[in-house]
Protein backbone atom coordinates (compact mmCIF):
# COMPACT_ATOMS: atom_id res chain seq x y z
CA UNK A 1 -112.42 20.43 -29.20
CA UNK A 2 -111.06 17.15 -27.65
CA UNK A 3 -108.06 16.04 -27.73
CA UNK A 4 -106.34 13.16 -26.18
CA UNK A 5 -109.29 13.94 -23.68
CA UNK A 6 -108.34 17.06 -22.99
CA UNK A 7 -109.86 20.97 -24.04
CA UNK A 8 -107.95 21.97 -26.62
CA UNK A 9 -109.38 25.78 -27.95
CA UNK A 10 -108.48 25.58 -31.70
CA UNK A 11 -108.06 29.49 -33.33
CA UNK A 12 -105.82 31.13 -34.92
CA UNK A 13 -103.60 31.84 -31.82
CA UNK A 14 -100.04 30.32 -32.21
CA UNK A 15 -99.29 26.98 -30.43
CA UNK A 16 -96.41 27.75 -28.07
CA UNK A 17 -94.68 26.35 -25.41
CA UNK A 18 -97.65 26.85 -23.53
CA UNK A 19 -99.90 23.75 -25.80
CA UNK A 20 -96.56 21.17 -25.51
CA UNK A 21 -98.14 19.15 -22.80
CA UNK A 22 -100.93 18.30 -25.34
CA UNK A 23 -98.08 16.64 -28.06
CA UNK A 24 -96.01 15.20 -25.74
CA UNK A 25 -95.18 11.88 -25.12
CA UNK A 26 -97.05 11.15 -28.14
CA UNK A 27 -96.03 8.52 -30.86
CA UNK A 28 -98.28 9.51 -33.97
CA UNK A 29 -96.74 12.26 -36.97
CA UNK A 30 -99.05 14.67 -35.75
CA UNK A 31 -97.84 15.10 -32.16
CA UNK A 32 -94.47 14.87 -32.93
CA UNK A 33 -95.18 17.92 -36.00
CA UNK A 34 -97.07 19.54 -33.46
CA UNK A 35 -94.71 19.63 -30.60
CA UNK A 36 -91.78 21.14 -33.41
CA UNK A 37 -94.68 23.70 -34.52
CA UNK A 38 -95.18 24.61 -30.49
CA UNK A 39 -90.63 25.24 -30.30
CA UNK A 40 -91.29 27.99 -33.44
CA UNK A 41 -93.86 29.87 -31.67
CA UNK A 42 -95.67 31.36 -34.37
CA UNK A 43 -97.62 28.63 -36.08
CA UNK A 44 -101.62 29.19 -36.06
CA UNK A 45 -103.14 26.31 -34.12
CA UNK A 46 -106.35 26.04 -36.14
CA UNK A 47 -103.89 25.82 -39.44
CA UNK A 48 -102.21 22.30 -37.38
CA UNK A 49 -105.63 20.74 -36.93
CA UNK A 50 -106.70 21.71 -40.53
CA UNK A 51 -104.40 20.88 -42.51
CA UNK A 52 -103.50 17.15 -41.46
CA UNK A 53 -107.69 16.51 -41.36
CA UNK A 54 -107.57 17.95 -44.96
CA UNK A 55 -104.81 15.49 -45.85
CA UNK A 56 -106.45 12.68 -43.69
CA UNK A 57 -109.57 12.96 -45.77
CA UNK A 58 -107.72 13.32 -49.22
CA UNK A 59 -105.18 10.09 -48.60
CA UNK A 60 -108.47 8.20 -48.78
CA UNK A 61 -109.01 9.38 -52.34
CA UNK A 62 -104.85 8.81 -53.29
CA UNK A 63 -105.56 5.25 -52.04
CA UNK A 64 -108.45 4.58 -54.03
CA UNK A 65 -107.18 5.52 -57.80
CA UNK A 66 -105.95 2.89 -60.30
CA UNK A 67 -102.24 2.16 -60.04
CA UNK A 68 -100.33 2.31 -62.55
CA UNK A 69 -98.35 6.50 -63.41
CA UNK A 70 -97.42 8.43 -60.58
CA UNK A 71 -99.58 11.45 -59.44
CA UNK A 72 -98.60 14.63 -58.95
CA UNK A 73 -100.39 16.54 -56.18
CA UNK A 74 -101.47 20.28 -56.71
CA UNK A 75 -102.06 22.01 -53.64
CA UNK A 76 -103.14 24.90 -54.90
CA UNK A 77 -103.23 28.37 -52.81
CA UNK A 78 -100.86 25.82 -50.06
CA UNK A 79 -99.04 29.26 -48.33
CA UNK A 80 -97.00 26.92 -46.13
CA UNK A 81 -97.12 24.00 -47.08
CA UNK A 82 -98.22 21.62 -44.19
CA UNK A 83 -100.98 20.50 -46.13
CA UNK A 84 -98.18 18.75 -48.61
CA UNK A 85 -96.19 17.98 -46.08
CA UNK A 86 -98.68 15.93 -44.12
CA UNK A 87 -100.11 14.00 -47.81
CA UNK A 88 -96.39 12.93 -48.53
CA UNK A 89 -96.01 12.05 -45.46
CA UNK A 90 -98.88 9.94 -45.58
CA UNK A 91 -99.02 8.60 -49.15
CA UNK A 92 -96.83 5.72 -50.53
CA UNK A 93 -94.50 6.59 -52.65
CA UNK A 94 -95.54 4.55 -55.55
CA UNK A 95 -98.80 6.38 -56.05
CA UNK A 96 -97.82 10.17 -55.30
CA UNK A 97 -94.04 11.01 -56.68
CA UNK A 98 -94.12 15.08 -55.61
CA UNK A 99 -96.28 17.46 -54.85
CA UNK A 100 -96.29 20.78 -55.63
CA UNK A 101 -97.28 23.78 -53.40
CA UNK A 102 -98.76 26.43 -56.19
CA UNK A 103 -99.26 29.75 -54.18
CA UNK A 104 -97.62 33.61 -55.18
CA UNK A 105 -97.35 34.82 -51.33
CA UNK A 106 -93.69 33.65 -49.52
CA UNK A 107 -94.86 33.19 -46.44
CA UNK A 108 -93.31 34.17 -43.05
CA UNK A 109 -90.85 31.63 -41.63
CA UNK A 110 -92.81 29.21 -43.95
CA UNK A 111 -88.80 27.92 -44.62
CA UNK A 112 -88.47 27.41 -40.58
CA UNK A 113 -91.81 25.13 -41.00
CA UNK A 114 -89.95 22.86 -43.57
CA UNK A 115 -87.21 22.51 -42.34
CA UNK A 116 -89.09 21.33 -38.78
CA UNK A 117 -91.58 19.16 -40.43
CA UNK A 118 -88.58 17.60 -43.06
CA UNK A 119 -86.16 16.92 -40.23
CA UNK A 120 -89.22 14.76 -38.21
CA UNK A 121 -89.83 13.02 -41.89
CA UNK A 122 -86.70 13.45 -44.47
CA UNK A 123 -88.36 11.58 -47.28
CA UNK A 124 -90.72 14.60 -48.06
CA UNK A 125 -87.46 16.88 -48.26
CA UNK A 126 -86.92 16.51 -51.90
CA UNK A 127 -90.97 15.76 -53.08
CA UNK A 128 -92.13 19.21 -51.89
CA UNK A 129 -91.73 22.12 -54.00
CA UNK A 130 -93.29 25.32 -53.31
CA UNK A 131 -93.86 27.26 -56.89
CA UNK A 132 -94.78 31.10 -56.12
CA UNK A 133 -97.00 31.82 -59.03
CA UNK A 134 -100.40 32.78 -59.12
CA UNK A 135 -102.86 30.17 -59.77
CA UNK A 136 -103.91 31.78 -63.42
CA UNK A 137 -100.23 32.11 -64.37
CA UNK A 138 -99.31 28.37 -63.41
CA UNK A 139 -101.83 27.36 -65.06
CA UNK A 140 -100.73 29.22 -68.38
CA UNK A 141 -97.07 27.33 -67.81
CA UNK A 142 -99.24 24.24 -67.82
CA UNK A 143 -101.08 24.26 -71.45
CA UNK A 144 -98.17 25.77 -73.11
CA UNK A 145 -95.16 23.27 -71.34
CA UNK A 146 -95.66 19.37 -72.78
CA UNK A 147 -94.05 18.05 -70.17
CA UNK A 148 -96.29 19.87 -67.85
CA UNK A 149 -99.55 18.63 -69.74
CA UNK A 150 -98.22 15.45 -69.59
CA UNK A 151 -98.21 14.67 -65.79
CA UNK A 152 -100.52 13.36 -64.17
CA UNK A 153 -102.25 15.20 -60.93
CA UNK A 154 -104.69 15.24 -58.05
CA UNK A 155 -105.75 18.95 -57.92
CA UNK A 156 -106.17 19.89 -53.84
CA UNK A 157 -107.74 23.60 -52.45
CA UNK A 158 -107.23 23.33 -48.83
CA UNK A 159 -109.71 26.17 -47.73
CA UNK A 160 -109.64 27.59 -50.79
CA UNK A 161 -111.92 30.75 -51.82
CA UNK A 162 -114.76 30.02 -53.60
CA UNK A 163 -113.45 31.64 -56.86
CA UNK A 164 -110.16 29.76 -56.67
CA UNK A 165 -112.63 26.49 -55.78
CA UNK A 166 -114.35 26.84 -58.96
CA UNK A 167 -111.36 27.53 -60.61
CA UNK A 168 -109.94 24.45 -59.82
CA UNK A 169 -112.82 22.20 -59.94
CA UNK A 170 -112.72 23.30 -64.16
CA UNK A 171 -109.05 22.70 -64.40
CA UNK A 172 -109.67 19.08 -62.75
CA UNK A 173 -113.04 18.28 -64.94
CA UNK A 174 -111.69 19.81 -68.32
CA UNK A 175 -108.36 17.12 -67.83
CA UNK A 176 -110.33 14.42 -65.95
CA UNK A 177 -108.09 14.21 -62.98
CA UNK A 178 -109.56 14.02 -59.63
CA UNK A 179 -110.13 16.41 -56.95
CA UNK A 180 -110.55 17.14 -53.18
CA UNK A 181 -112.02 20.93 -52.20
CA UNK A 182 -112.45 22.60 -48.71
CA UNK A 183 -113.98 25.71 -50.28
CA UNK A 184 -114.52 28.67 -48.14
CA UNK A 185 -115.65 32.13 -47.92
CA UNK A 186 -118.93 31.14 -50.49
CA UNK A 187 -120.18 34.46 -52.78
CA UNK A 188 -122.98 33.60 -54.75
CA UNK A 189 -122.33 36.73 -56.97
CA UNK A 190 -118.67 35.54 -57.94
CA UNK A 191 -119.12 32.03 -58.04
CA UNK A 192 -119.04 30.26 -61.14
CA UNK A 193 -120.97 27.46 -60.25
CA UNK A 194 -123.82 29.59 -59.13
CA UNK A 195 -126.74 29.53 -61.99
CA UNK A 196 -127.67 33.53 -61.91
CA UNK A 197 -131.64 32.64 -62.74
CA UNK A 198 -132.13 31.27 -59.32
CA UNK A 199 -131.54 34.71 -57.82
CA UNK A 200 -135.29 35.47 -58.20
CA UNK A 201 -136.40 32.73 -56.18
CA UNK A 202 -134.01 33.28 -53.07
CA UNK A 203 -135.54 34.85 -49.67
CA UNK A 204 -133.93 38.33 -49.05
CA UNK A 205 -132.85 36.73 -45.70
CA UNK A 206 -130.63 33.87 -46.84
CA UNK A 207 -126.90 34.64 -45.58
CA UNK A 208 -123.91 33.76 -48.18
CA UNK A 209 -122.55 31.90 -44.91
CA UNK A 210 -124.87 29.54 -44.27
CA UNK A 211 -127.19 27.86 -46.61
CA UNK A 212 -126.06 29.24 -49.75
CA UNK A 213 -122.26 28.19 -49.00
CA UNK A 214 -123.72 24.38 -49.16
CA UNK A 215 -125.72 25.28 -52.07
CA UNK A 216 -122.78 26.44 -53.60
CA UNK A 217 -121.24 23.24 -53.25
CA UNK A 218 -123.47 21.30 -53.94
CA UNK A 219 -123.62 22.33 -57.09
CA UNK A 220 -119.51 21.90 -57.66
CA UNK A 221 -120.78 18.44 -56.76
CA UNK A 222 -123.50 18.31 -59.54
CA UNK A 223 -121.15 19.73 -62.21
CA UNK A 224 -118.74 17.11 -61.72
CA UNK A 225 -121.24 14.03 -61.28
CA UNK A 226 -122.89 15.80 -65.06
CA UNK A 227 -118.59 15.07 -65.98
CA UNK A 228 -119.31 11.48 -65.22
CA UNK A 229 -117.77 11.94 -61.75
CA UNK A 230 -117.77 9.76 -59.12
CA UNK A 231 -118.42 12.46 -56.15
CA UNK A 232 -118.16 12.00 -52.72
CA UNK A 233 -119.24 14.70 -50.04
CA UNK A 234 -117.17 14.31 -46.79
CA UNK A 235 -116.72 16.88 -43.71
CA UNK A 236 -113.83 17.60 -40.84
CA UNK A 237 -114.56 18.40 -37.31
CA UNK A 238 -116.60 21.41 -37.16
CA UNK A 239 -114.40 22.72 -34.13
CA UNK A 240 -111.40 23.14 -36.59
CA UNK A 241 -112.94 25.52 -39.17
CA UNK A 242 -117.01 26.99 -40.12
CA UNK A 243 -116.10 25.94 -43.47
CA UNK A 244 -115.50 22.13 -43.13
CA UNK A 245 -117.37 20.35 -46.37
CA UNK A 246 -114.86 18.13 -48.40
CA UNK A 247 -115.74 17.96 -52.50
CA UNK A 248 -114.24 14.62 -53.48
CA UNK A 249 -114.39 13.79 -57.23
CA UNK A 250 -112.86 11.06 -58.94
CA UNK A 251 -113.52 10.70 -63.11
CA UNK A 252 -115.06 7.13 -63.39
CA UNK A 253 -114.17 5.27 -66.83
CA UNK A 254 -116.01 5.87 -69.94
């Protein structure tokens, strides 16, 4: 991949001191996050490029809803948190008031991470809270907590698997909040969203990587559009990640 018209070979190889000549000297929020990210030495370069596309592509959605109560983002299955870091970074503050990082693994140095990307932008410091629960659990707190039931969210799955995508797609449609999903690793056999009669009519040869992974999702699209969604199908640099389809959804007014 390109950048700043140079090669730059995103994987999941850490950005080190070695990739700082790609970030510096640069003005935006991304170099100067990923020049801080190249100092700790540990952070997966393909996770940089991902998650501030991801949170490129889902400002545009923030920007577009009604004004009026303040959303709560849900980034759901978030591990570290750059995802969250990079929307409230982005997002003005009278639209988006927190978000809130809903994953059960700690992850390592994920506190280093903060603290790098909060000291570059303090005004995210307080607005990102990480909440180690499992999805199903957090989502139990949620219909039996009224003041939980009674925010208001955006529900996010930054490369989420295709279980937790579907997941989250009927937590968004059964509230009518909107949603933006990078699903990944697509199962046919697991999904939800996959109607089990069309199994008969499938060549033997069709991988669950390829064509059925944008079946799959179109389909999340067609369930939400049957909600009376508005849906929008969007896509980040292929370089960055196989699975790059974005599943925008927005409830339109009945």
């Amino acid at each position: 991949m390109l950048y700043k018209g140079k090669e730059f070979k995103i994987n999941r190889q850490p950005l080190g001191l070695g990739q700082r000549h790609f970030f510096e000297g640069g003005e935006t929020l991304f170099d100067r996050v990923g020049l801080a990210l190249c100092e700790l030495n540990y952070f997966p370069k393909k996770e940089l490029f991902e998650s501030q596309a991801f949170a490129r592509k889902a400002l545009r959605l923030i920007n577009r809803l009604e004004k009026g109560p303040l959303w709560t983002l849900l980034d759901v299955g978030g591990g570290h948190g750059l995802t969250s870091l990079f929307l409230m970074a982005y997002a003005k503050p009278h639209r988006v008031e927190a978000s809130w990082v809903i994953d059960p693994l700690v992850p390592a140095r994920g506190e280093e991470l903060f603290q790098a990307f909060t000291s570059i932008v303090p005004k995210v410091k307080e607005r990102v809270v990480r909440k180690h629960r499992y999805f199903a659990e957090w989502v139990e707190d949620l219909l039996q907590d009224e003041v939980l039931r009674e925010r208001k969210y955006i529900w996010l799955g930054c490369h989420a698997c295709g279980e937790l995508s579907d997941a989250i797609l009927e937590m968004a449609l059964s509230r009518r909040e909107p949603f933006v999903l990078m699903p990944c690793c697509p199962n046919r056999r697991l999904s939800r969203s996959w109607p089990k009669h069309i199994e008969r009519v499938l060549p033997a040869d069709v991988e669950p990587f390829g064509d059925v992974g944008v079946a799959l999702d179109m389909m999340r699209l067609g369930r939400a559009q049957a909600a009376q969604y508005r849906v929008l199908y969007r896509e980040i640099e292929r370089e960055i990640t196989p699975h790059h389809r974005l599943l925008i959804g927005q409830p339109m007014a009945r």
